[in-house]
Protein backbone atom coordinates (compact mmCIF):
# COMPACT_ATOMS: atom_id res chain seq x y z
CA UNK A 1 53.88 -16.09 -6.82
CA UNK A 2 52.35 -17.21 -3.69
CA UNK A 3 53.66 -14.62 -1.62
CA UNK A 4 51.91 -12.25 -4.32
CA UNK A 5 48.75 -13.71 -4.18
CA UNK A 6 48.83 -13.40 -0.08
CA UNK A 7 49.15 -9.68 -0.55
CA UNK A 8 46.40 -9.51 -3.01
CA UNK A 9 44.00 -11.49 -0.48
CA UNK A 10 44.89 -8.76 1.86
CA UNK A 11 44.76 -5.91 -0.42
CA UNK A 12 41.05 -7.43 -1.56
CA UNK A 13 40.40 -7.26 2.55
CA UNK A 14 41.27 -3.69 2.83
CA UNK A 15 39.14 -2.76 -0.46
CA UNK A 16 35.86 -4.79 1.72
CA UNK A 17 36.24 -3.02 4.85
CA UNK A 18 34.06 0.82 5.25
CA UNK A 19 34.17 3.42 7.64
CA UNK A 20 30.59 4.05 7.14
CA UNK A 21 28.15 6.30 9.32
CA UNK A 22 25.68 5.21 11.29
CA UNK A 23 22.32 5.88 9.16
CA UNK A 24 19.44 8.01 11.09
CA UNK A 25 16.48 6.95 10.51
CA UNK A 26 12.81 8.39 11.22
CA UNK A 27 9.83 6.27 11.55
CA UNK A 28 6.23 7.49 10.61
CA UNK A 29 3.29 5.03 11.44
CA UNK A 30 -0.91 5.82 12.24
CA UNK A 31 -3.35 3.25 11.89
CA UNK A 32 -7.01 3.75 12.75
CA UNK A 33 -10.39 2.87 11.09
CA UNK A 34 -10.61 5.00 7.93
CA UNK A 35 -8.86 6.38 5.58
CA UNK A 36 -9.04 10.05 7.92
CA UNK A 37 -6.94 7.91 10.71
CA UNK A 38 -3.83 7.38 8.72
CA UNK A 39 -3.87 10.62 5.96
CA UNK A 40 -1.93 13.07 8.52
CA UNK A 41 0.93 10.85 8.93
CA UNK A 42 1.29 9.69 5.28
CA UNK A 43 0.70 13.88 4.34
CA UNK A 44 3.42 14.24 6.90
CA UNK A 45 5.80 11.79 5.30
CA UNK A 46 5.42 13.44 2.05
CA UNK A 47 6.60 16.35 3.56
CA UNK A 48 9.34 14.58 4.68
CA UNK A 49 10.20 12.84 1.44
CA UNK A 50 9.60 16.36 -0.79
CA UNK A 51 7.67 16.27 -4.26
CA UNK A 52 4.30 18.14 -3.48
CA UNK A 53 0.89 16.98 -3.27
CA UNK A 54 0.83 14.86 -6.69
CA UNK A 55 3.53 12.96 -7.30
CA UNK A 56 5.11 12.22 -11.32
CA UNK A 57 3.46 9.82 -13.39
CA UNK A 58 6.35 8.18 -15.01
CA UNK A 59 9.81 8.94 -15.52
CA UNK A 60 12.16 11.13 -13.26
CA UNK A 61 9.91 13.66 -11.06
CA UNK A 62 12.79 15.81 -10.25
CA UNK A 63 14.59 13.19 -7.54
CA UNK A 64 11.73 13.70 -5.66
CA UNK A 65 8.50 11.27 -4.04
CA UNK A 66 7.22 8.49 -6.15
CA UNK A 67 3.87 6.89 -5.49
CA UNK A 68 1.93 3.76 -7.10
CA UNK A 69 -1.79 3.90 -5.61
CA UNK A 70 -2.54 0.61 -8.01
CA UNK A 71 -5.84 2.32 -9.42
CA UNK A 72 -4.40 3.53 -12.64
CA UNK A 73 -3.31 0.12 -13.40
CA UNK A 74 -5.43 -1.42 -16.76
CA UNK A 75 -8.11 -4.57 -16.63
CA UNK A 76 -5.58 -6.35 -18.54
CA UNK A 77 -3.15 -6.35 -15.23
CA UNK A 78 -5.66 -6.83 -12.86
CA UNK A 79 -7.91 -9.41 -11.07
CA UNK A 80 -8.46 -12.23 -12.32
CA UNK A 81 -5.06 -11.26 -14.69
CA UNK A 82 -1.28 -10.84 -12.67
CA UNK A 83 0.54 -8.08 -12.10
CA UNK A 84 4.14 -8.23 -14.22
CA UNK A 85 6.71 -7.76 -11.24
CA UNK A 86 7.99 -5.22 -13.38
CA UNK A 87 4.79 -3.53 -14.49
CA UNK A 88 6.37 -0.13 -12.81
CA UNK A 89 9.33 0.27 -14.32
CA UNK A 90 8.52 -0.78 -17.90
CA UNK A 91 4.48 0.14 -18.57
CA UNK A 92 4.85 2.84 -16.02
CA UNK A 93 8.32 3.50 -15.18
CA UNK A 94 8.89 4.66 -11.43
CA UNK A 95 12.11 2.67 -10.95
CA UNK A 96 10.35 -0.21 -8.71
CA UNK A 97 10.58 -3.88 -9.57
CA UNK A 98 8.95 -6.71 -7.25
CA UNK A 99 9.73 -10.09 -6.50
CA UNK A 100 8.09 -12.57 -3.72
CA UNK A 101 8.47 -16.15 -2.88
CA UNK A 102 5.26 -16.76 -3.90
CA UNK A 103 3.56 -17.04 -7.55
CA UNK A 104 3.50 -13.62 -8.64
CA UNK A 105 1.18 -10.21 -7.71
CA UNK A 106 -2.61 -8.90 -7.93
CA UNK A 107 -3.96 -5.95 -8.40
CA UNK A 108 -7.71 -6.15 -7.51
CA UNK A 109 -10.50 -5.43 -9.48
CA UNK A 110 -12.20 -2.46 -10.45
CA UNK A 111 -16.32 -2.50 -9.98
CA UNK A 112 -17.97 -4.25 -12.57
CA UNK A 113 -15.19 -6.48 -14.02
CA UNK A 114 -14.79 -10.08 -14.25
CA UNK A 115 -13.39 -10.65 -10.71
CA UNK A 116 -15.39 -9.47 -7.37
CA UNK A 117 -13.63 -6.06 -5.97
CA UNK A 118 -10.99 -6.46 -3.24
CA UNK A 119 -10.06 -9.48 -4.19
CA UNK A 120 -13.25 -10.69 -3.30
CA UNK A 121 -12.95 -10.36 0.63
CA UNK A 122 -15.52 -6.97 1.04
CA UNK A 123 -15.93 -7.63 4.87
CA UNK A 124 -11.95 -7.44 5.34
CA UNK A 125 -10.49 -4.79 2.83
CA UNK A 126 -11.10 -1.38 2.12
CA UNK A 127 -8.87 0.90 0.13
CA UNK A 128 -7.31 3.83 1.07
CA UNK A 129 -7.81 5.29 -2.35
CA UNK A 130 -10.09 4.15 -4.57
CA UNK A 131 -10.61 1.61 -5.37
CA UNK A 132 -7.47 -1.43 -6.16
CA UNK A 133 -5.16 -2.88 -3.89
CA UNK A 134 -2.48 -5.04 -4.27
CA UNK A 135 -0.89 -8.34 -2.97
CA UNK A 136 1.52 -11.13 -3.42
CA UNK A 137 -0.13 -14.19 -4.70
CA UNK A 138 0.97 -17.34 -2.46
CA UNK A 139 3.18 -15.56 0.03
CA UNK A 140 3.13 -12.54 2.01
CA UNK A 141 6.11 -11.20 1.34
CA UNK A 142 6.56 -8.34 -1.11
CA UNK A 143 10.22 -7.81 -1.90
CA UNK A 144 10.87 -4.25 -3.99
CA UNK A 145 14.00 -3.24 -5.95
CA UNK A 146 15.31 0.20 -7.45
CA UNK A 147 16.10 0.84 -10.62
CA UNK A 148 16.74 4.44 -12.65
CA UNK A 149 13.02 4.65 -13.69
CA UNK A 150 12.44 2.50 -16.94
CA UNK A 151 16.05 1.31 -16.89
CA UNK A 152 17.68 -1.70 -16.10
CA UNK A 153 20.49 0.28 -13.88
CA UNK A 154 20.34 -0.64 -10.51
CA UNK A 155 19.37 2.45 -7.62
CA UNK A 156 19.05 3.29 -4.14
CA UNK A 157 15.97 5.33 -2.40
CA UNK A 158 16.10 7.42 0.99
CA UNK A 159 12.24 6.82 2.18
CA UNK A 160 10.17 4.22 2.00
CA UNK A 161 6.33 4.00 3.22
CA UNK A 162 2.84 2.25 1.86
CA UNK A 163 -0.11 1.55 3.42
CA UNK A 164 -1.39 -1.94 5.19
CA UNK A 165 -4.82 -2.83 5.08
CA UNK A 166 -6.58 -5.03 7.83
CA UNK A 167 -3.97 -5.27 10.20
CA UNK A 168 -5.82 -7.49 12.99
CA UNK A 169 -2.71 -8.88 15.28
CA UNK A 170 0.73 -7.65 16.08
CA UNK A 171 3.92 -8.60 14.95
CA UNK A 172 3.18 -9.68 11.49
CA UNK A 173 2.83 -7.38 9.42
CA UNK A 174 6.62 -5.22 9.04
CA UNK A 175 8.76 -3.10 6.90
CA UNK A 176 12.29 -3.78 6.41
CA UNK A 177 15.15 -1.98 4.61
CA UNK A 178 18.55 -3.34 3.37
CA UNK A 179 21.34 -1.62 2.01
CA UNK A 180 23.19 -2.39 -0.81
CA UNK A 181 25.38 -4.97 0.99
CA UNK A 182 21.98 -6.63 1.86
CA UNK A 183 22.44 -5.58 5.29
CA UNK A 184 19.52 -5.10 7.46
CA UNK A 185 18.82 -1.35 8.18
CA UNK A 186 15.87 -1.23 9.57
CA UNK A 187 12.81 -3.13 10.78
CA UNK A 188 9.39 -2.31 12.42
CA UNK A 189 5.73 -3.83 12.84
CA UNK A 190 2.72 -2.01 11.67
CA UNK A 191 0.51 -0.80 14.39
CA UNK A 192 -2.98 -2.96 14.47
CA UNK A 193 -5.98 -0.78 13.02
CA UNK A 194 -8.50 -3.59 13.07
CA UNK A 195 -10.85 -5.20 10.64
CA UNK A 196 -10.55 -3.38 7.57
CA UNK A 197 -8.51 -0.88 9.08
CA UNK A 198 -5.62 0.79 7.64
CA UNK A 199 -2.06 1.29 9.09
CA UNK A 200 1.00 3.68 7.35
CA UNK A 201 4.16 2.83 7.91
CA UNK A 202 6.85 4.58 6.08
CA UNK A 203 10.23 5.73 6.71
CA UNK A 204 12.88 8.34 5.59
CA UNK A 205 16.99 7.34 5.88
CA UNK A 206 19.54 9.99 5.80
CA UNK A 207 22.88 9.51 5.73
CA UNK A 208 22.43 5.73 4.22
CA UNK A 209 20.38 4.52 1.39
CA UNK A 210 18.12 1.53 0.78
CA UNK A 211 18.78 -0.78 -2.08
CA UNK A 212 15.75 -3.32 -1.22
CA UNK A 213 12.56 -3.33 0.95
CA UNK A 214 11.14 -6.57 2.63
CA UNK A 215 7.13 -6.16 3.09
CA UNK A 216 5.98 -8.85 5.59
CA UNK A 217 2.09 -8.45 5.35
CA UNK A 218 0.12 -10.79 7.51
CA UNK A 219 0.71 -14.39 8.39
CA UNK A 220 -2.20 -15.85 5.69
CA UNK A 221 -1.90 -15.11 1.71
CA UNK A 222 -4.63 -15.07 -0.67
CA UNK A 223 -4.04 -17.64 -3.67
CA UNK A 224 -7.01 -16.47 -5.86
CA UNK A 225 -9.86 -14.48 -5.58
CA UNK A 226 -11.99 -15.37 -2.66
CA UNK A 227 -9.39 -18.03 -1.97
CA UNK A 228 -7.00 -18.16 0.89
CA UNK A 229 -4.18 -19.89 2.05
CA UNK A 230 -5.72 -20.86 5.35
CA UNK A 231 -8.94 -20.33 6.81
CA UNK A 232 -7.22 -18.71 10.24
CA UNK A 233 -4.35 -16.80 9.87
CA UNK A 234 -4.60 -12.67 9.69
CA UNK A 235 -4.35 -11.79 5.91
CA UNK A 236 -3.12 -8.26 5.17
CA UNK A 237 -2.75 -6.56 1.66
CA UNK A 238 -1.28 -3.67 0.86
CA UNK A 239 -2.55 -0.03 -0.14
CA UNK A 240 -0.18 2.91 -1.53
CA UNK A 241 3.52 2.68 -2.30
CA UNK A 242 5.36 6.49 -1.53
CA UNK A 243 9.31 6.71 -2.09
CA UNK A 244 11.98 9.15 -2.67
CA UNK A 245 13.15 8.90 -6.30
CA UNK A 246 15.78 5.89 -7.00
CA UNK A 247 18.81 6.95 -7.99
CA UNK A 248 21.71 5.46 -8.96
CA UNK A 249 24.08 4.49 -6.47
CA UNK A 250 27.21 5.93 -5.79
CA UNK A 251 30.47 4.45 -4.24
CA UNK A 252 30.72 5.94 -0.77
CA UNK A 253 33.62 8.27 -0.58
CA UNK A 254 35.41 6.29 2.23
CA UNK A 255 35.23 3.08 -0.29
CA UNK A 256 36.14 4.87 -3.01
CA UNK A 257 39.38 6.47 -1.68
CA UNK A 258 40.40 2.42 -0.18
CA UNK A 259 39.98 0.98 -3.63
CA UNK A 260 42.23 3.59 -5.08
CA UNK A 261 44.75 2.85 -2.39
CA UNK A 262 44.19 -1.03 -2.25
CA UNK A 263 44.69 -0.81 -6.46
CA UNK A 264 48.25 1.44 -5.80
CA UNK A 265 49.03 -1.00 -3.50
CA UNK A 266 48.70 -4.02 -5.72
CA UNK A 267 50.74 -2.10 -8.05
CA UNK A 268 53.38 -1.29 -6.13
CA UNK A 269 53.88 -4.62 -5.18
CA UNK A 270 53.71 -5.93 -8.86
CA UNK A 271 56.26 -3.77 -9.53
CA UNK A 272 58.22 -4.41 -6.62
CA UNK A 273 58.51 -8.45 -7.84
CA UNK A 274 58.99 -7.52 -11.29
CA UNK A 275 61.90 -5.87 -10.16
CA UNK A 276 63.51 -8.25 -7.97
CA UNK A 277 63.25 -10.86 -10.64
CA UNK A 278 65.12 -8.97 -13.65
């Protein structure tokens, strides 16, 4: 039996172990002043990602582009109310789930409601569209996940992009992917636009896929509105989400074709021992 077990540790080593490719990956970034500074590059990413002008509502869009801009989103999930982490992918399915280390998410408020507008910090946020942004409450880190939209099955994107807002010093603000062995694919800073200045990062994968995106925005967070974590430190929300449709994952064909030879090996050998012991 222990000899047995030996083989199957080494069988279950062969089944971990991928010959997989390299994944390319193109960058697209702007940042600027206005809104008119950044709109090429995200135009050009939508390109890049397919799906038209106007992205799908809810629902499948043809395994095309995805995009939350945050202003559809009701009074009843905004300022001064959270955000459900799963708000888009139940109320309006597009397959994306949040989590952060902090306390939950904001959507700012529209004019006229019971919380100030961008989060109540007018000399340090503007929107790219009008008029809502969005941020972690008590962190700045945004973590997304992929589901089939308005299902609990677990997906994979190919491009990735959103827009930061008030990007005032370098190296805090970034975008990173991981794959679905949670392995870093890919990591870069926003460029610095200024106060209340806009940046677009986004970025398209071929030949890999992205199971979860990291969004480092700032170095400050805002706990409430008007309230921040720290009276110093750059604070940086976030503008428009725009990804390729999630879809579900499938095994690589390299793993695939392993397992079915590591599982006709453990056979084998099963049968093998069987054998030798009648």
């Amino acid at each position: 039996m222990k000899r047995l077990i030996g083989l199957t540790a080494l069988a279950g080593s062969l089944l971990g172990t991928t010959a997989s490719a390299v994944p390319v990956i193109t960058t697209f970034e702007a940042a600027g002043a206005n809104a008119a500074a950044i709109t090429a590059t995200r135009d050009a990413f939508r390109v890049a990602v397919g799906g038209g002008a106007v992205a799908g509502a809810n629902g499948s869009f043809g395994g095309l582009r995805r995009e939350i801009n945050w202003d559809g989103v009701p009074a009843g999930s905004s300022d001064p109310n959270p955000l459900a982490a799963n708000f888009f992918n139940v109320n309006s399915p597009r397959g994306a789930v949040f989590s952060t280390p902090g306390t939950g998410f904001l959507v700012s408020a529209n004019a006229g409601g019971a919380a100030p507008v961008l989060f109540g910090f007018p000399n340090d946020f503007q929107a790219f569209s009008a008029q809502k942004l969005f941020t972690a409450v008590n962190s700045n880190v945004t973590d997304v996940n992929f589901f089939v939209a308005g299902t609990a099955q677990a997906a994979t994107t190919t491009a990735f992009g959103l827009v930061f807002v008030d990007v005032e010093v370098g190296g805090l603000s970034k975008l990173e992917f991981f794959d679905a062995n949670n392995a870093l694919i890919y990591s870069r800073d926003a460029m610095v636009a200024g106060n209340q200045g806009l940046s677009f990062l986004g970025a398209t994968v071929s030949g890999g896929a992205i199971s979860r995106v990291r969004i480092t925005s700032g170095l400050n967070t805002i706990v409430a509105n008007g309230v921040l974590g720290n009276p110093n430190d750059d604070v940086v929300v976030m503008d428009d989400f725009l990804y390729a449709e999630p879809l579900a994952a499938v095994p690589e064909p390299a793993s695939a074709l392993l397992a079915v030879a590591g599982l006709a090996l453990l056979g084998g050998l099963a049968r093998r021992r069987q054998t030798r012991s009648t």
